[in-house]
Protein backbone atom coordinates (compact mmCIF):
# COMPACT_ATOMS: atom_id res chain seq x y z
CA UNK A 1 -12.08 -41.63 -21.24
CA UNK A 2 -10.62 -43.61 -18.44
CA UNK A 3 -9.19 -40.73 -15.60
CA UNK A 4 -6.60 -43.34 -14.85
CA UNK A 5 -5.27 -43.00 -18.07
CA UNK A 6 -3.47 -40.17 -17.04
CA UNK A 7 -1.17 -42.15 -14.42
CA UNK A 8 1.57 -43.46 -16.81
CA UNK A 9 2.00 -39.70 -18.57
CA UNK A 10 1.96 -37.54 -15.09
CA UNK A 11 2.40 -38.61 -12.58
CA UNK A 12 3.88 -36.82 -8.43
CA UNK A 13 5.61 -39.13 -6.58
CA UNK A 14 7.07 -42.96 -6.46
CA UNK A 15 6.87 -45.98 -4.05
CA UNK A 16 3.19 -45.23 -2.57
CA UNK A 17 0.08 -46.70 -1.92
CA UNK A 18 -2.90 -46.10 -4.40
CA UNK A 19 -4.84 -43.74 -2.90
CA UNK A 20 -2.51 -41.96 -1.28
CA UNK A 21 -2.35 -38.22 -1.01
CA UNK A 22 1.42 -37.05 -1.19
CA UNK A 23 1.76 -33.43 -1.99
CA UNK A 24 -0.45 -30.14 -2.83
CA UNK A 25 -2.79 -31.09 -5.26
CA UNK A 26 -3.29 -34.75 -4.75
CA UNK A 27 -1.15 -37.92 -6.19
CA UNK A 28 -1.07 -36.39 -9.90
CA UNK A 29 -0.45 -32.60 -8.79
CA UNK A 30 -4.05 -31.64 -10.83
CA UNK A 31 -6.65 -31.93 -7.65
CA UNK A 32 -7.98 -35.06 -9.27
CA UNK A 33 -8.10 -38.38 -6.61
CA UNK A 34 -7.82 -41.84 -7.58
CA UNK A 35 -10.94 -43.17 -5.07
CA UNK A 36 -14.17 -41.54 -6.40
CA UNK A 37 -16.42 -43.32 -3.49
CA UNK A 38 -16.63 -39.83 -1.54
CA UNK A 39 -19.88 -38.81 -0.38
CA UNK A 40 -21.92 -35.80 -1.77
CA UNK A 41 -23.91 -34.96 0.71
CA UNK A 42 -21.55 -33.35 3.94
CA UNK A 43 -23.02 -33.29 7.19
CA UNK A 44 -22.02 -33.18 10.63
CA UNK A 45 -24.35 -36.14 11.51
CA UNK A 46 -23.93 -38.54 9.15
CA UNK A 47 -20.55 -38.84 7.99
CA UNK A 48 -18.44 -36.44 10.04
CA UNK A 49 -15.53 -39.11 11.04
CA UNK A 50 -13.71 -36.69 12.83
CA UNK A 51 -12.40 -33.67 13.94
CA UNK A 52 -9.24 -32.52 15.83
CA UNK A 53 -7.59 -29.46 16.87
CA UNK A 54 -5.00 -27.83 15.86
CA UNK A 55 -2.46 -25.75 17.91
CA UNK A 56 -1.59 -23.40 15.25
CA UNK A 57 -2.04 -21.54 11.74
CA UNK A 58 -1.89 -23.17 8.49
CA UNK A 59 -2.41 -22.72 4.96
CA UNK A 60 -1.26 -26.07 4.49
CA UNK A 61 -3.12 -28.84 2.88
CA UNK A 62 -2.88 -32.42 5.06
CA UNK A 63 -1.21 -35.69 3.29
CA UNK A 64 -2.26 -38.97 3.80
CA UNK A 65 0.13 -41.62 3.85
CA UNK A 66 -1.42 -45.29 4.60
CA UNK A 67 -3.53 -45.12 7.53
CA UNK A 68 -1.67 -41.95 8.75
CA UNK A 69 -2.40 -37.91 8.32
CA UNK A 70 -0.02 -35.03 8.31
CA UNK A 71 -0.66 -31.64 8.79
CA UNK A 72 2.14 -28.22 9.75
CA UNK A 73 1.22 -25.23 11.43
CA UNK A 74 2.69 -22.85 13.00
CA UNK A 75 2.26 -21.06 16.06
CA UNK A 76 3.48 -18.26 18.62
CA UNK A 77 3.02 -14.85 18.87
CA UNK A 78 5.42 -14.48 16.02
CA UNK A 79 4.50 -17.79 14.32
CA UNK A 80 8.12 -19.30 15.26
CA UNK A 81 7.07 -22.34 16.66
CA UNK A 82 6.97 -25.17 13.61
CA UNK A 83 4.77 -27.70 14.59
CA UNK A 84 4.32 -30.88 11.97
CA UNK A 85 1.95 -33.08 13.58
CA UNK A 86 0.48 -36.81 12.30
CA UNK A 87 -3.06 -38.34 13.09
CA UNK A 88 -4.23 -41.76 12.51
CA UNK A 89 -6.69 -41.58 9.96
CA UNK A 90 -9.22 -44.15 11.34
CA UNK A 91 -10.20 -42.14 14.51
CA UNK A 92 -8.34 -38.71 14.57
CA UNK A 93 -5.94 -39.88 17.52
CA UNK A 94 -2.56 -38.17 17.40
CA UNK A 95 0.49 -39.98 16.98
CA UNK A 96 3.00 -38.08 17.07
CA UNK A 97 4.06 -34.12 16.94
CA UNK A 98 6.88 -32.53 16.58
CA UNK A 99 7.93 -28.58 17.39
CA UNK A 100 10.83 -26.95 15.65
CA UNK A 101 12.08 -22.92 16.31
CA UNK A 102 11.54 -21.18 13.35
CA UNK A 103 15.33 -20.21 11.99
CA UNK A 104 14.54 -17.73 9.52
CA UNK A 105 11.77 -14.45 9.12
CA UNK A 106 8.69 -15.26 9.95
CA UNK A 107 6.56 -12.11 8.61
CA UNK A 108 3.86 -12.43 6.18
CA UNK A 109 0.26 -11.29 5.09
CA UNK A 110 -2.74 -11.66 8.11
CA UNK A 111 -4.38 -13.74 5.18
CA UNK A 112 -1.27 -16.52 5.47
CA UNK A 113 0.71 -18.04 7.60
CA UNK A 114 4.05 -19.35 8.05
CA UNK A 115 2.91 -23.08 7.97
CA UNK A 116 1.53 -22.21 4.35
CA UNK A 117 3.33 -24.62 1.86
CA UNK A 118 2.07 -28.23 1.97
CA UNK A 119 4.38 -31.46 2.76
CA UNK A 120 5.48 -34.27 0.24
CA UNK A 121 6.06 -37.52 0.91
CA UNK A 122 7.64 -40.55 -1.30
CA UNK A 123 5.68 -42.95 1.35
CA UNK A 124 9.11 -43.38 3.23
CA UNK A 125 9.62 -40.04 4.09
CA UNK A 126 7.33 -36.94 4.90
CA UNK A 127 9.22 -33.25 3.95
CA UNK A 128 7.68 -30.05 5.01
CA UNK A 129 9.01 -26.56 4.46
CA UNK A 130 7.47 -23.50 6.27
CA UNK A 131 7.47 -19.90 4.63
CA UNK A 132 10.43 -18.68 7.48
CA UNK A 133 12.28 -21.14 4.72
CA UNK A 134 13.03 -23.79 7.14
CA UNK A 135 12.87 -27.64 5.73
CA UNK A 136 12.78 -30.59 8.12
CA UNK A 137 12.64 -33.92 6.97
CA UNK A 138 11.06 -36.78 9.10
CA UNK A 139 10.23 -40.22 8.29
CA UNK A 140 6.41 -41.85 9.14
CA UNK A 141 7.30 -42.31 12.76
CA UNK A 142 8.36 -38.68 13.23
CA UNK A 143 11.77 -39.83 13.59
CA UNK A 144 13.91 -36.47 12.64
CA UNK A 145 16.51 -37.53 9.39
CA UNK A 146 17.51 -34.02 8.76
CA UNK A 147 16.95 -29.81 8.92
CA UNK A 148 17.62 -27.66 6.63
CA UNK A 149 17.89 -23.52 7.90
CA UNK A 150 17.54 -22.12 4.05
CA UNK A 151 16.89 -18.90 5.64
CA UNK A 152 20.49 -18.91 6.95
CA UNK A 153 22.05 -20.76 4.25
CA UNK A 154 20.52 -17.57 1.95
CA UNK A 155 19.79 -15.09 4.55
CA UNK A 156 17.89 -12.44 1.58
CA UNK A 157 15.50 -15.16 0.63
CA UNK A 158 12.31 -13.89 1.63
CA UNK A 159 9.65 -11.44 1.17
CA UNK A 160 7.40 -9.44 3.59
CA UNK A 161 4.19 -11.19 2.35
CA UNK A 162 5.64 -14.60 3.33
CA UNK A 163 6.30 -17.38 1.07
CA UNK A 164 3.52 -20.42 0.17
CA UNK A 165 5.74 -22.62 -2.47
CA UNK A 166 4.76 -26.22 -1.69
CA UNK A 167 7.15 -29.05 -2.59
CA UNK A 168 7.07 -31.65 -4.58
CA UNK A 169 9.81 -34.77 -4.88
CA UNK A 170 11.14 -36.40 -8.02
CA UNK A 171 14.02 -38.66 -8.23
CA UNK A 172 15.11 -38.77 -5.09
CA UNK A 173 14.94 -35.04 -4.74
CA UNK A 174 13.25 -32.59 -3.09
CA UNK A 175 12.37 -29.44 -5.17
CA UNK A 176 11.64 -25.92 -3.27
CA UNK A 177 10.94 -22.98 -4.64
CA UNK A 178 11.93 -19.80 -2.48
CA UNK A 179 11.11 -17.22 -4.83
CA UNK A 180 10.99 -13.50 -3.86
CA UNK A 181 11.87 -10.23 -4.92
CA UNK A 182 15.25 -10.51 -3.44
CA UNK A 183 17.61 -13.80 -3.39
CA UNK A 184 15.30 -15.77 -5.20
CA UNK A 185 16.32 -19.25 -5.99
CA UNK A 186 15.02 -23.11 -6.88
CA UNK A 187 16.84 -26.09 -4.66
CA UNK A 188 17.27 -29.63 -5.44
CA UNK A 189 17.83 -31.12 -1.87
CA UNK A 190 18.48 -34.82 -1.76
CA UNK A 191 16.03 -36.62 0.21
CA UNK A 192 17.85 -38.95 2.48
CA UNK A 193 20.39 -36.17 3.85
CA UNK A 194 18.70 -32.27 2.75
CA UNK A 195 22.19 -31.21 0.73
CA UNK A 196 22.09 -29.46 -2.20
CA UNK A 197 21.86 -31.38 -5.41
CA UNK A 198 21.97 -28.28 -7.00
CA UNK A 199 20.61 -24.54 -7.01
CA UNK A 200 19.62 -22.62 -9.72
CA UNK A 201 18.92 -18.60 -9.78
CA UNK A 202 15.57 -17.62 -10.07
CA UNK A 203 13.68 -14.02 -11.21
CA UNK A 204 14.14 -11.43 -8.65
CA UNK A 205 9.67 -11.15 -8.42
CA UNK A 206 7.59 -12.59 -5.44
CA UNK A 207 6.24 -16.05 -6.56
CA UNK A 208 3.25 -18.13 -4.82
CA UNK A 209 3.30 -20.86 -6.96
CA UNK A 210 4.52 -24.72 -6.61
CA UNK A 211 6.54 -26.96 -9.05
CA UNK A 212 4.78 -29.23 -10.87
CA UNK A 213 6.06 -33.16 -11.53
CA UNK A 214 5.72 -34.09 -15.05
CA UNK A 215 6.55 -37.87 -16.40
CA UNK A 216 7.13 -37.72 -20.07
CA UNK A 217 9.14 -40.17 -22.27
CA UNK A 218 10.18 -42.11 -19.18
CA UNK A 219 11.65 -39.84 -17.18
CA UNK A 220 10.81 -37.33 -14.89
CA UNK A 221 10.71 -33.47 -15.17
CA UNK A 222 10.12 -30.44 -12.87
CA UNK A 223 7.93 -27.92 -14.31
CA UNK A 224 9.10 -24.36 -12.63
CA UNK A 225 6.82 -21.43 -12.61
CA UNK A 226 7.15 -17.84 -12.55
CA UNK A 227 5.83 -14.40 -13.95
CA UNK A 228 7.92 -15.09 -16.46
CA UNK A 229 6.98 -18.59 -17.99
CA UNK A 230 7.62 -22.45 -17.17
CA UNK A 231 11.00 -23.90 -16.81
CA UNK A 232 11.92 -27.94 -16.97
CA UNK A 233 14.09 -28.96 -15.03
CA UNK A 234 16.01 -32.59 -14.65
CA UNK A 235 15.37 -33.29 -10.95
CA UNK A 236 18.80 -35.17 -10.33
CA UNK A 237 20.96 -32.59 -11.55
CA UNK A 238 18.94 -28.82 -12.28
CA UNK A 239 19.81 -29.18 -15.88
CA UNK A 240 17.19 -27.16 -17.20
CA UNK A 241 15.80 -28.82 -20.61
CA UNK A 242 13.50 -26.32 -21.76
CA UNK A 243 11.94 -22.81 -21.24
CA UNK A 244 8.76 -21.66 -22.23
CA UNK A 245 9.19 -18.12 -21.81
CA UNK A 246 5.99 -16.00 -22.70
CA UNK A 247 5.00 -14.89 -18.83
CA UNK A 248 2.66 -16.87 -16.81
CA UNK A 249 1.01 -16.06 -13.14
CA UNK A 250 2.55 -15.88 -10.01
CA UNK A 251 -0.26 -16.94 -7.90
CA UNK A 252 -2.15 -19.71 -9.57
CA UNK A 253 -0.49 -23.13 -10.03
CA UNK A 254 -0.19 -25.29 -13.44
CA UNK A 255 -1.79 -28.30 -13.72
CA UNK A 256 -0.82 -31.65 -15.49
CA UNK A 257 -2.75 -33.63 -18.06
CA UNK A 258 -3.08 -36.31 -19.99
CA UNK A 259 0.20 -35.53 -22.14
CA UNK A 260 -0.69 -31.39 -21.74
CA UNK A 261 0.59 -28.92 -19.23
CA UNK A 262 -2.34 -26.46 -18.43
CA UNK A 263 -0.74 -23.07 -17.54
CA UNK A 264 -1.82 -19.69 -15.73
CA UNK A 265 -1.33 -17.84 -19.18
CA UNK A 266 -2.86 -14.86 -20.72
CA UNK A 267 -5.92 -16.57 -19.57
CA UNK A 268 -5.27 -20.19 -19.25
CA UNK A 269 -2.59 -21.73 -21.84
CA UNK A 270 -2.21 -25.68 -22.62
CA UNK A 271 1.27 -26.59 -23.71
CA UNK A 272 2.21 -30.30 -25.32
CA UNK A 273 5.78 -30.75 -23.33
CA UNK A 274 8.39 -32.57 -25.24
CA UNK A 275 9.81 -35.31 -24.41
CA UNK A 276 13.44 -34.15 -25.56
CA UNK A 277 14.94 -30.57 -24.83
CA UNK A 278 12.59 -28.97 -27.27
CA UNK A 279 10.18 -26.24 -25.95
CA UNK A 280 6.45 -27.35 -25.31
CA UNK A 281 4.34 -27.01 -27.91
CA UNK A 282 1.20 -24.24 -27.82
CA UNK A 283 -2.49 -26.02 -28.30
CA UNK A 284 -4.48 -22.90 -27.03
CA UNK A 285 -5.09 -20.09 -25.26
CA UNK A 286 -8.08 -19.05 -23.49
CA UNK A 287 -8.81 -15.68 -21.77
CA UNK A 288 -12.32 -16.48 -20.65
CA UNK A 289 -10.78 -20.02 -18.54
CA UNK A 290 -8.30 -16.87 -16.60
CA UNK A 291 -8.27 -18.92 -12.99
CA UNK A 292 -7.82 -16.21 -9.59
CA UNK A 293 -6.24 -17.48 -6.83
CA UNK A 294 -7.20 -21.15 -7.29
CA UNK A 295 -5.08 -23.49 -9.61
CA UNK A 296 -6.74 -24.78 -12.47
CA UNK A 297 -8.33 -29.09 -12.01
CA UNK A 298 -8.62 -31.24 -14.34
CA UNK A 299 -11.27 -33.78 -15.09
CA UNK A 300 -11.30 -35.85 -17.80
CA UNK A 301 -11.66 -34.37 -20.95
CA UNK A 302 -12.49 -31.03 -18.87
CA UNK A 303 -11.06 -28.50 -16.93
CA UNK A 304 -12.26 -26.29 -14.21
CA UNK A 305 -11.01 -22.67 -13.29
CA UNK A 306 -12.05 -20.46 -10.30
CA UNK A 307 -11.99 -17.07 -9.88
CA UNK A 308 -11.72 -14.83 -6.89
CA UNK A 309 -14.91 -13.66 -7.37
CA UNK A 310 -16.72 -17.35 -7.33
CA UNK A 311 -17.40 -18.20 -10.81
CA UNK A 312 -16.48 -21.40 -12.06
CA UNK A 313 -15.49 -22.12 -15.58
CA UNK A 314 -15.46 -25.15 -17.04
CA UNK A 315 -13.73 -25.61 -20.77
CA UNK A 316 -12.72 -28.57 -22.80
CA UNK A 317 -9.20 -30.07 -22.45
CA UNK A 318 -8.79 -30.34 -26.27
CA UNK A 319 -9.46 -26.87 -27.46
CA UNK A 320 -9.81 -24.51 -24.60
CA UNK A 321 -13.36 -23.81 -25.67
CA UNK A 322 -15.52 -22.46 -22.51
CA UNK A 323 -18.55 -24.97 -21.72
CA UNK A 324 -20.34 -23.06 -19.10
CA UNK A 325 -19.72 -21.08 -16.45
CA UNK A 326 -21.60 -21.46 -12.55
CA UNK A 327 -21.65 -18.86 -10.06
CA UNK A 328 -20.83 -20.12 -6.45
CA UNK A 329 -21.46 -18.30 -3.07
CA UNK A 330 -18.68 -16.88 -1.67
CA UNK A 331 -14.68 -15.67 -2.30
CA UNK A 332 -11.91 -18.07 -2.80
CA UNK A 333 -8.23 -19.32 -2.23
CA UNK A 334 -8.70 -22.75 -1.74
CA UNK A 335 -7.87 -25.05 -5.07
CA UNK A 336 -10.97 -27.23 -5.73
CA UNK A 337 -10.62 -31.07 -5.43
CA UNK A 338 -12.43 -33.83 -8.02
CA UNK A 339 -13.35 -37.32 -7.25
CA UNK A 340 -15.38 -38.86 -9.93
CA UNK A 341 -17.68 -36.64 -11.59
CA UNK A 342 -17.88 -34.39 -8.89
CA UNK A 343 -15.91 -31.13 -7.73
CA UNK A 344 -15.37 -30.19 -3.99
CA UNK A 345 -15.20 -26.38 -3.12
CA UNK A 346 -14.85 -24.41 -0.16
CA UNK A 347 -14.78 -20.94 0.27
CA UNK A 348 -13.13 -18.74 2.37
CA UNK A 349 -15.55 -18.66 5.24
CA UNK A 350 -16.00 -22.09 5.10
CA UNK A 351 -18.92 -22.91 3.52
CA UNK A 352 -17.97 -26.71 1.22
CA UNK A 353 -19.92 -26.73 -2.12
CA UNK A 354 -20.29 -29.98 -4.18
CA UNK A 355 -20.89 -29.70 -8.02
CA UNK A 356 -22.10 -32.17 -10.69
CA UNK A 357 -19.68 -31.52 -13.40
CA UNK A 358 -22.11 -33.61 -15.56
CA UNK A 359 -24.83 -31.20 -15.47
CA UNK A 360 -25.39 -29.26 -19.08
CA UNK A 361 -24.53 -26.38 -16.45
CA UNK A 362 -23.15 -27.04 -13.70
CA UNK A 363 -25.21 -27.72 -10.17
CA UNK A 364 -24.36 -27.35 -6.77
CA UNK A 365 -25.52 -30.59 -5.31
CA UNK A 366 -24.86 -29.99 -1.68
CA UNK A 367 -23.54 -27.66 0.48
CA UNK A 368 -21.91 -27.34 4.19
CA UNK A 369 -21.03 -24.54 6.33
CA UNK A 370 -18.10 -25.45 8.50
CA UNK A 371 -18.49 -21.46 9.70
CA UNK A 372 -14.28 -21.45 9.85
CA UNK A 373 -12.14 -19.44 7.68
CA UNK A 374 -10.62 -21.63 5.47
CA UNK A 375 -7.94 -21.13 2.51
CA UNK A 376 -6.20 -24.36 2.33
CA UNK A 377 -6.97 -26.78 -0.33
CA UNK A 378 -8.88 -30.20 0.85
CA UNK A 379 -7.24 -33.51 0.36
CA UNK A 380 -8.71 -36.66 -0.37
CA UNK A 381 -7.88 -40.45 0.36
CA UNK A 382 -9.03 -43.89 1.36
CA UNK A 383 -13.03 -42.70 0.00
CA UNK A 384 -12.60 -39.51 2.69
CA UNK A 385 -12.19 -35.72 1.91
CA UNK A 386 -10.20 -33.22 4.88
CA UNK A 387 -10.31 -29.90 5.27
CA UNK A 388 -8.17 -27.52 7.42
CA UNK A 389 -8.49 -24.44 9.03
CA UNK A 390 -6.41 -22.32 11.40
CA UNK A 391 -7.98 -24.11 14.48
CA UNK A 392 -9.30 -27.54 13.28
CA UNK A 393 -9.01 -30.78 11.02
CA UNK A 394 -11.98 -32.11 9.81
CA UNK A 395 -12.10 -35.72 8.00
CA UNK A 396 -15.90 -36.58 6.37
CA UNK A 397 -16.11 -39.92 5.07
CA UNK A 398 -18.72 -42.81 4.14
CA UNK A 399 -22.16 -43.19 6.36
C-alpha cells in the first residue's frame, strides 16, 4: 500500500509545504513523515548537521516550517521564563527568540517541564502553549499577533504534575486541551486573534494527552481524549458530533489511519469514525498492542506500540493481530517516529535506536548514544530527523 494514501482521509493541518512538520506527531498526527530519505546509520561524524543550545527545559518536540525550526522551553528557577525560539534549518543559526513571563502556575513533575506541549503551525502562523496555560501566538518572523493568559482567564485550571496537552489547528482554530482534576476544559481559540470560538467542559481527571485532527467526508473533526473515551468535535463551533464513551488512557495519544482511529483502549482499540454524527464503529481490540507512555505509530498496514518497559509491539492495522514483539534497551517517553520502512526510537537517556520494521522480527539496525536525557518525541523534515533535550537541539541529516 501506498503510505501517502492516507493524506486525503487524515490529515493535521492546511496551507503547508510537503514535508513540513507542524504539530506533535508529524504532518498526519501518527509519527509517520512524508520524506523517507533519512539516514540509518546516526553518527556524530558523518551526518551530524548540527547542534545548538538551548537556554531552557523542554518536553517539547521542534516544528519545521520551510527552511525554519521552532522549539519552547522554559527556564528560571521557577520555570517562568517562556522562551519560543526559531533556527534556520540549514546551519543551526538562530533567528529569532522570544521570552514571555509565565502568567499562570508553573509547578509540575522533575520528569517535565513547563515548556512540555509542542507548537502547531498552519505555515502562516506558529502557536505554542506552555503547561503554566499560557498561549502566545507569533507568526514565522516572531512577530507577536496575540497572548492568551488561560491561567487567568480560568484561574483552577491546572494540576500539580503540570500539564503536556499539545495543540493541534483545524479550521482556522486552535484546539487546547487543559485538562485536570479541577477546572478542566477544551478551547477553540481562533487563530488570527486567540478569542474563544467556544469552550466546552471537560472530566474533572488529570489528562496528558493531545487532540487528534481527523478529515473524514470532507470536513474536518477534532478527536478529544480522556479516561473516559474519544469525543468529535466540529472545530469552528465545539459542536460535539459524536462520543465514544467506553474509557480510554490518559497518557498515551490516539493515532489516525487510513480511515481508522487507533485508540489507547483496553489495550489498543481501532474505531471506523463516521462521517455523519454516528458513533465510530469498533474493528478490534487488542490487549497484547497496550502502548505505555508512548502513543501508538502507524506504518502502513502496521502499527507499532511501546511500552515503558522497552518492548515494541508490532500488530496488523486490519485485525489487531500481534506480529512480533522486539525488546529495546532502555525506558521510554518519547513517541517513536517512521520514515519509510524504518522506526526511530530514543530512550530516556538518550540512546536513538533504528529498527527495520521489515524484518520477520524486528532488528535494531543502528544505534546512537546522545548520553542526554531525553523525553521529547523527534521530528522529521526536509530528509533530516531532530531531537531535543533539556540543554540541546540536535539535527542529523544526509552524508
Amino acid at each position: 500500500m501506498n503510505l501517502k494514501t492516507l493524506l486525503p482521509l487524515f490529515a493535521g493541518c492546511v496551507a503547508l509545504h510537503a514535508g513540513d512538520w507542524p504539530q506533535f506527531r508529524g504532518p498526519h498526527g501518527n509519527g509517520l513523515a512524508d520524506d523517507p530519505a533519512i539516514p540509518t546509520t546516526l553518527n556524530l561524524t558523518n551526518n551530524l548537521a548540527w547542534r545548538a543550545n538551548l537556554p531552557g527545559e523542554g518536553l517539547s518536540s521542534p516544528i519545521i516550517i520551510g527552511d525554519r525550526v521552532f522549539v519552547t522551553c522554559s527556564g528560571g528557577l521557577k520555570q517562568q521564563t517562556l522562551h519560543v525560539i526559531c533556527f534556520k534549518a540549514a546551519d543551526g543559526a538562530k533567528i529569532w527568540e522570544r521570552k514571555f513571563w509565565a502568567t499562570g502556575r508553573t509547578m509540575c513533575h522533575d520528569k517535565t517541564s513547563v515548556a512540555a506541549g509542542t507548537p502547531a503551525s498552519d505555515g502562516r502562523y506558529v502557536v505554542a502553549m506552555f503547561s503554566s496555560s499560557d498561549v502566545v501566538c507569533l507568526d514565522l518572523d516572531g512577530n507577536v499577533i496575540w497572548l492568551r493568559g488561560l491561567g487567568r482567564d480560568y484561574p483552577n485550571a491546572s494540576n500539580s504534575l503540570g500539564l503536556s496537552s499539545s495543540l493541534v489547528i483545524a479550521d482556522g482554530v486552535v484546539v487546547a486541551q487543559v485538562e485536570n482534576d479541577s477546572e478542566s476544559f477544551a478551547a477553540g481559540l481562533d487563530l488570527k486573534s486567540g478569542v474563544n470560538r467556544w469552550k466546552l467542559d471537560r472530566p474533572r481527571k488529570a489528562n496528558w494527552t493531545s487532540p487528534v485532527v481527523l478529515k473524514i467526508g470532507g470536513r474536518e473533526l477534532v478527536a478529544l481524549q480522556s479516561s473516559q473515551g474519544i469525543a468529535a468535535v466540529e472545530p469552528a463551533t465545539g459542536k460535539i458530533l459524536w462520543n465514544y464513551a467506553d474509557g480510554t488512557s490518559s497518557i498515551p495519544s490516539s493515532a489516525p489511519g487510513e480511515n481508522v482511529l487507533f485508540v489507547p483502549a483496553h489495550g489498543l482499540t481501532a474505531l471506523q469514525p463516521d462521517a455523519g454524527n454516528e458513533p465510530p464503529k469498533r474493528l478490534w481490540q487488542s490487549g497484547q498492542l497496550r502502548p505505555g507512555t508512548a502513543s501508538p505509530v502507524v506504518l502502513g498496514e502496521k502499527i507499532f506500540t511501546l511500552n515503558d518497559g522497552g518492548v515494541l509491539t508490532c500488530g496488523e492495522t486490519a485485525t489487531g493481530n500481534r506480529l512480533w514483539q522486539l525488546r529495546m534497551k532502555g525506558e521510554f517517553s518519547a513517541t517513536p517516529v517512521a520514515a519509510g520502512k524504518f522506526l526511530y526510537c530514543v530512550n530516556e537517556k538518550g540512546l536513538v535506536q533504528v529498527v527495520d520494521t521489515t524484518k520477520p522480527e524486528g532488528e535494531v539496525v543502528s544505534e546512537l548514544d546522545l548520553t542526554e536525557k531525553i523525553l521529547c518525541t523527534p521530528s522529521i523534515a526536509g530528509g533530516a530527523i531532530y531531537f531535543r533535550s533539556d540543554t540541546r537541539l540536535w539535527k542529523f541529516g544526509k552524508s
